[in-house]
C-alpha atoms as a PDB file:
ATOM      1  CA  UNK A   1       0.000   0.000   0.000  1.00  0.00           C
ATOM      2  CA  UNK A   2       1.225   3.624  -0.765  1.00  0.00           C
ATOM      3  CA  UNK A   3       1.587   6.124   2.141  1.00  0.00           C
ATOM      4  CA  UNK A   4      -0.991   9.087   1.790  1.00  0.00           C
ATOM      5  CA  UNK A   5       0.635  12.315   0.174  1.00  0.00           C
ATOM      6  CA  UNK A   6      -1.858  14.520   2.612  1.00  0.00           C
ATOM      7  CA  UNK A   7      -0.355  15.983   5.343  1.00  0.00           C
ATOM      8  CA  UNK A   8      -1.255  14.379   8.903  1.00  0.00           C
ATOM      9  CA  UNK A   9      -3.881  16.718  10.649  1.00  0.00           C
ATOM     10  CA  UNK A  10      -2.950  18.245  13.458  1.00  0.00           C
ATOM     11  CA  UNK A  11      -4.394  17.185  16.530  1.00  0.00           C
ATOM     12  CA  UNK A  12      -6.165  19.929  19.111  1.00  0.00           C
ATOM     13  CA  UNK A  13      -3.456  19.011  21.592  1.00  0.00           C
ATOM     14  CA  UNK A  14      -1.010  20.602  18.724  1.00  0.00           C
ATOM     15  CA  UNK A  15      -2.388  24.270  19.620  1.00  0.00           C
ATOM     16  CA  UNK A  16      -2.119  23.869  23.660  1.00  0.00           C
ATOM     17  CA  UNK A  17       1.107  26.134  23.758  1.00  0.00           C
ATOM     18  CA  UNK A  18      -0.354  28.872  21.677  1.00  0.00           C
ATOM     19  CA  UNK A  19      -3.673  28.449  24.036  1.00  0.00           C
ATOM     20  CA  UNK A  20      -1.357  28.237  27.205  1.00  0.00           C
ATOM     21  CA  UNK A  21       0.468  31.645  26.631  1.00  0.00           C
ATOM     22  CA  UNK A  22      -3.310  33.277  26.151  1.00  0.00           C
ATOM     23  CA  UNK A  23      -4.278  31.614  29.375  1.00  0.00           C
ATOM     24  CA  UNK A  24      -1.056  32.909  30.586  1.00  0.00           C
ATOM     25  CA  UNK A  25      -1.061  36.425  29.798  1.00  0.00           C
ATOM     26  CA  UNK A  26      -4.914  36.740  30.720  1.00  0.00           C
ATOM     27  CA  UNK A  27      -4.507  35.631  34.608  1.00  0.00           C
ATOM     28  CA  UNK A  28      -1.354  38.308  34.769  1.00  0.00           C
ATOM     29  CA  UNK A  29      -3.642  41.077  33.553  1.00  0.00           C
ATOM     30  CA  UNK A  30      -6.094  39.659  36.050  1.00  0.00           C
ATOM     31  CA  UNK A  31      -3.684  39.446  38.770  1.00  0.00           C
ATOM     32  CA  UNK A  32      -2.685  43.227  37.486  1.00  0.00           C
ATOM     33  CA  UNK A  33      -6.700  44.521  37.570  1.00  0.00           C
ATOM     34  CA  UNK A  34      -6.404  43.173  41.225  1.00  0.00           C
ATOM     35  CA  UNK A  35      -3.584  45.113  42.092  1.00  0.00           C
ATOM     36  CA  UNK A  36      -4.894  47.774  41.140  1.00  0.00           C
ATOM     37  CA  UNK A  37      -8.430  47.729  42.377  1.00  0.00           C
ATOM     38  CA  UNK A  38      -6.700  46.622  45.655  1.00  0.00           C
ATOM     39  CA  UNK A  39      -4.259  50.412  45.487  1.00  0.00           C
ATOM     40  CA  UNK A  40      -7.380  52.051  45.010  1.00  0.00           C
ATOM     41  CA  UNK A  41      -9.532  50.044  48.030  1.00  0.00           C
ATOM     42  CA  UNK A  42      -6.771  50.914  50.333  1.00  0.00           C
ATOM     43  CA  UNK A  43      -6.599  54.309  49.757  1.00  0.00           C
ATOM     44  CA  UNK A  44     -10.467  54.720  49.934  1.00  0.00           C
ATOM     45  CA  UNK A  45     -10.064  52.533  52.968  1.00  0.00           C
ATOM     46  CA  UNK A  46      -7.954  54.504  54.735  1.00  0.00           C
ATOM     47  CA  UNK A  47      -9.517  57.621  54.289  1.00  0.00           C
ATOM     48  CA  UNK A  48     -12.724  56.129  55.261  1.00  0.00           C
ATOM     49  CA  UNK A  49     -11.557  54.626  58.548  1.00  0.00           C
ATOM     50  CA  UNK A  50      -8.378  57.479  59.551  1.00  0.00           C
ATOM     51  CA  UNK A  51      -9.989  60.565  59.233  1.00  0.00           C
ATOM     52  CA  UNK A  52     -11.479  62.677  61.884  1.00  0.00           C
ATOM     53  CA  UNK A  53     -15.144  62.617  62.502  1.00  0.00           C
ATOM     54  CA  UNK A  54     -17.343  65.045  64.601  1.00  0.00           C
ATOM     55  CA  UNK A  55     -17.882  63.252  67.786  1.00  0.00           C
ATOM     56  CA  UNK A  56     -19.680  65.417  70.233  1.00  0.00           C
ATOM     57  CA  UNK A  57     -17.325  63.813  72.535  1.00  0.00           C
ATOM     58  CA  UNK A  58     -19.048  60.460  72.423  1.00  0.00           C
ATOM     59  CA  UNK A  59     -16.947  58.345  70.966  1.00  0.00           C
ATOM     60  CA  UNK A  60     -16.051  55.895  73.849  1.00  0.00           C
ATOM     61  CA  UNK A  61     -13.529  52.639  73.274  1.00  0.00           C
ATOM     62  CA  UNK A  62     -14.636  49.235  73.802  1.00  0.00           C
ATOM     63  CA  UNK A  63     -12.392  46.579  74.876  1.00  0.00           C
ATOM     64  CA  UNK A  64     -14.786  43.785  75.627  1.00  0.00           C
ATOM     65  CA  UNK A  65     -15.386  41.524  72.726  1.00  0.00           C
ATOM     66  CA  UNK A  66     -19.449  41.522  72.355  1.00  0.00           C
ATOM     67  CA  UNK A  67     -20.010  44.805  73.976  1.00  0.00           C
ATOM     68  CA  UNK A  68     -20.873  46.990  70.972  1.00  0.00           C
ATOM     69  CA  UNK A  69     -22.384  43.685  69.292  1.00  0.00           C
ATOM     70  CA  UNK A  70     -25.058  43.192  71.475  1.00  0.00           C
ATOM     71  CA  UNK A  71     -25.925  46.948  71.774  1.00  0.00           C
ATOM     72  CA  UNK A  72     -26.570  47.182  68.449  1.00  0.00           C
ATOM     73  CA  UNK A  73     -28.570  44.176  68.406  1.00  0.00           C
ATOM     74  CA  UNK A  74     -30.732  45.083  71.511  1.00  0.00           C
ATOM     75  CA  UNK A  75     -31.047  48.160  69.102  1.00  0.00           C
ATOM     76  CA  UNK A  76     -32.713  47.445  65.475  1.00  0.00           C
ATOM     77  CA  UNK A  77     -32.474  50.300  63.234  1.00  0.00           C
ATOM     78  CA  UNK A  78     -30.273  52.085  60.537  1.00  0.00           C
ATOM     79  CA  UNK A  79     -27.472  52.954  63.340  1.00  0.00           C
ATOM     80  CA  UNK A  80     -27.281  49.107  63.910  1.00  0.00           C
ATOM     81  CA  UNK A  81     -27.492  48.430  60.173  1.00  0.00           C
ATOM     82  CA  UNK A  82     -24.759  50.530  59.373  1.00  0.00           C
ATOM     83  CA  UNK A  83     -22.633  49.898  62.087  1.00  0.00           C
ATOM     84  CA  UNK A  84     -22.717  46.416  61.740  1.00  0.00           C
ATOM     85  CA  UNK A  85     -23.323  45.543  57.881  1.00  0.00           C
ATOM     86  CA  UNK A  86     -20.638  48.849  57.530  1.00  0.00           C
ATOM     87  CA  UNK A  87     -18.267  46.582  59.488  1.00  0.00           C
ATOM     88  CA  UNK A  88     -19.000  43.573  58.065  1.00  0.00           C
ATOM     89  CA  UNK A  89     -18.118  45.175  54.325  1.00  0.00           C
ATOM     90  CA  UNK A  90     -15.237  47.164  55.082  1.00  0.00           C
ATOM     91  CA  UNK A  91     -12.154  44.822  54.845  1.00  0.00           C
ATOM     92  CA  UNK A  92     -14.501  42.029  52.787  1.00  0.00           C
ATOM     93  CA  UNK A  93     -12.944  43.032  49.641  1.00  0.00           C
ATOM     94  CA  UNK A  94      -9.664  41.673  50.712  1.00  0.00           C
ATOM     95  CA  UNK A  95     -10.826  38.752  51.340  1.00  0.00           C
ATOM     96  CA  UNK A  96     -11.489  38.690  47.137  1.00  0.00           C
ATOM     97  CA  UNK A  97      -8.678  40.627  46.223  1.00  0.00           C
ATOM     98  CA  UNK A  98      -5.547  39.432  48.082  1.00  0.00           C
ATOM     99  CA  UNK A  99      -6.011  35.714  47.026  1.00  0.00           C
ATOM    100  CA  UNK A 100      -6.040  36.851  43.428  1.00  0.00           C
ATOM    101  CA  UNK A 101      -2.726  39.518  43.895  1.00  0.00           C
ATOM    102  CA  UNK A 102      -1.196  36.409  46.333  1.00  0.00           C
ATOM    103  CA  UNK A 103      -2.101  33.069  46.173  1.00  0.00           C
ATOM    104  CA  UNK A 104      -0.563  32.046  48.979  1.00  0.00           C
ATOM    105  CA  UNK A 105      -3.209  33.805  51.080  1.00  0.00           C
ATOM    106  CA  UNK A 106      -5.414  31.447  49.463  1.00  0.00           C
ATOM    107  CA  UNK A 107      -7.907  29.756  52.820  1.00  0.00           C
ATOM    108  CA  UNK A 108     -10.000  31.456  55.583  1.00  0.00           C
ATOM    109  CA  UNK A 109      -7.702  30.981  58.189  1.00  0.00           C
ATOM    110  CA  UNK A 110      -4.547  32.930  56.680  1.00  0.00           C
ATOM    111  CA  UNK A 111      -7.157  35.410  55.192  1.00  0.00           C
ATOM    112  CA  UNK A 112      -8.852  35.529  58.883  1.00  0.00           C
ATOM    113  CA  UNK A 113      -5.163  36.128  60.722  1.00  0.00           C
ATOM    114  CA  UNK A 114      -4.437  38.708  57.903  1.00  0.00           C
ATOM    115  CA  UNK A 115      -7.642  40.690  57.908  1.00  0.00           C
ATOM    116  CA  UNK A 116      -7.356  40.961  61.851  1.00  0.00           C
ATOM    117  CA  UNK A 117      -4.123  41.831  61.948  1.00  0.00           C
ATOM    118  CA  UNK A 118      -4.815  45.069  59.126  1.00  0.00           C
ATOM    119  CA  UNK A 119      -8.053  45.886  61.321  1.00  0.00           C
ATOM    120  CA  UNK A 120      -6.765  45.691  64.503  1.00  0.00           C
ATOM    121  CA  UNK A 121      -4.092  47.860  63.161  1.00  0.00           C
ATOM    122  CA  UNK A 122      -6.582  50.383  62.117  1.00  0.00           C
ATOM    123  CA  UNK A 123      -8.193  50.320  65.253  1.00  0.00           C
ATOM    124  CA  UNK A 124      -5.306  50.592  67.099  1.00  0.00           C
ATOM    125  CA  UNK A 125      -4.504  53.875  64.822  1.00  0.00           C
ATOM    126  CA  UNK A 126      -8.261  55.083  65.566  1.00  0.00           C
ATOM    127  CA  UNK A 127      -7.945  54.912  69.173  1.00  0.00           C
ATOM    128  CA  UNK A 128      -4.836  56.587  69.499  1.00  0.00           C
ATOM    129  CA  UNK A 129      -4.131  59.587  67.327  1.00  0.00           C
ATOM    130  CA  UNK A 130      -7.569  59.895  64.879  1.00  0.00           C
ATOM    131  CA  UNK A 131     -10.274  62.231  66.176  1.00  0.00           C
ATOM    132  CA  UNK A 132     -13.794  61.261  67.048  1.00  0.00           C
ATOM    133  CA  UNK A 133     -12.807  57.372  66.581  1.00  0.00           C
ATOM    134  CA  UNK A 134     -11.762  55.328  69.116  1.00  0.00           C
ATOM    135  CA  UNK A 135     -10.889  51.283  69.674  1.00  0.00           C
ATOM    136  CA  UNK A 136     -13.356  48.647  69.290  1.00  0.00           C
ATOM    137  CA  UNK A 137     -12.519  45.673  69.593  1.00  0.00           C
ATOM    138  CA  UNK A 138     -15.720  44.384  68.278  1.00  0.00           C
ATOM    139  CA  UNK A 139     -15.325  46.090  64.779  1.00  0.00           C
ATOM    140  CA  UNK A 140     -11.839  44.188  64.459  1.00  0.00           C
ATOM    141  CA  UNK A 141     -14.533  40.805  64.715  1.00  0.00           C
ATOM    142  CA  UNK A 142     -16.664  42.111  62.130  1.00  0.00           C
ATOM    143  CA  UNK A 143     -14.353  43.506  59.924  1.00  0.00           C
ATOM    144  CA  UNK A 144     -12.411  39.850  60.457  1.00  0.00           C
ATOM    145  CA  UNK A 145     -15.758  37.716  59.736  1.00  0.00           C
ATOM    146  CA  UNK A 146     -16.119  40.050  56.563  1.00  0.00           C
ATOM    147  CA  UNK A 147     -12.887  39.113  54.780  1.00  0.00           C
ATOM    148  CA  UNK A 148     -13.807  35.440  55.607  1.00  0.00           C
ATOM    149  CA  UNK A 149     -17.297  35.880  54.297  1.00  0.00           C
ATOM    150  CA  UNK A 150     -16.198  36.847  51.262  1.00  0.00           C
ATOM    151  CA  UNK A 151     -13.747  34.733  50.461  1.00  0.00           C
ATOM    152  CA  UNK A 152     -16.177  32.029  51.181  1.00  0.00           C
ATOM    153  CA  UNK A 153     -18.670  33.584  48.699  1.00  0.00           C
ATOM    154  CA  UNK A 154     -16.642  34.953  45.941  1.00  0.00           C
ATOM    155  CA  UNK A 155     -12.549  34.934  47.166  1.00  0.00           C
ATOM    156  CA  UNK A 156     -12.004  31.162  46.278  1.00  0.00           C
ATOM    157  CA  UNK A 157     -13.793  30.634  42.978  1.00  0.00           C
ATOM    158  CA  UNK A 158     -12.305  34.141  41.594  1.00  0.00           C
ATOM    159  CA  UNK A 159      -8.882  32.932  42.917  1.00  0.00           C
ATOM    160  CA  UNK A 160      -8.791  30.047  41.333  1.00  0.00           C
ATOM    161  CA  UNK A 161     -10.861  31.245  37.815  1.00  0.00           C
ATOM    162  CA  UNK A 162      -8.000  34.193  38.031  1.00  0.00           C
ATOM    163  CA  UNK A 163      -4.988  32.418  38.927  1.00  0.00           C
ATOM    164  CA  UNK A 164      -5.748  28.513  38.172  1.00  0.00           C
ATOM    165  CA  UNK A 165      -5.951  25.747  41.111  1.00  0.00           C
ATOM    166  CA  UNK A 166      -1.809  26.451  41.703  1.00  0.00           C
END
């Protein structure tokens, strides 16, 4: 028998390193848009939770973990709302964000450690030199559970769509 004179076809496998650099090159701009959008949440962040607010002289601290919790919640209404869901959203992007930018933040508990670390930082900073704030320790619980929530919700699938299983 003679040998065909057409030219083998090439297999779908044959175009994996051509699709492998587009895969490539898509997750760094992804891991770039993440960067960014985390620059920008910071800086909003920190303007939102470092500068001075009008008081009346009643902010007072709270170092009992629960404290402010259950006042709010003996208290229904749009002060609890925002208090509490405020809390809850303020660090939750982070809890998208940094396992995109650094997958080894990838899992609840390094995301929980690092998200009360950066809050009680911020509290810390409140209750010592920012006007009209002061410590509570409960917000650094909220503000921890939010970065958790969200990477529960959105963080890990994102992660992983973003930056592959790694």
């Amino acid at each position: 028998m003679l040998a065909s004179a057409e030219p083998p076809t090439t297999a779908p496998h044959d175009r994996s390193p051509l699709r492998h650099g587009i895969v490539l090159v898509l997750r760094a701009l992804g891991v770039l848009i993440a960067l960014g959008v985390l620059g920008v949440f910071s800086y909003y962040a920190a303007r939102l939770t470092l500068s001075p607010v009008e008081d009346n002289g009643q902010a007072g601290g709270n170092t009992d973990p629960g404290d402010s919790l259950r006042f709010y919640l003996d208290r229904p209404g749009p002060d609890a709302l925002r208090q509490l869901g405020g809390n809850l959203a303020l660090l939750a992007p982070l809890g998208v964000l940094l396992p995109v930018v650094f997958t080894r933040l990838r899992g609840p508990l390094r995301l929980a450690l690092i998200g009360a670390l950066l809050s009680l930082a911020i509290e810390t900073v409140q209750g010592a030199v920012v006007l009209g704030r002061a410590f509570d320790v409960d917000d650094v619980i909220l503000n921890t559970a939010g970065v958790v929530l969200a990477y529960l919700v959105a963080g890990r699938w994102i992660s992983r769509l973003v930056r592959g299983a790694d």
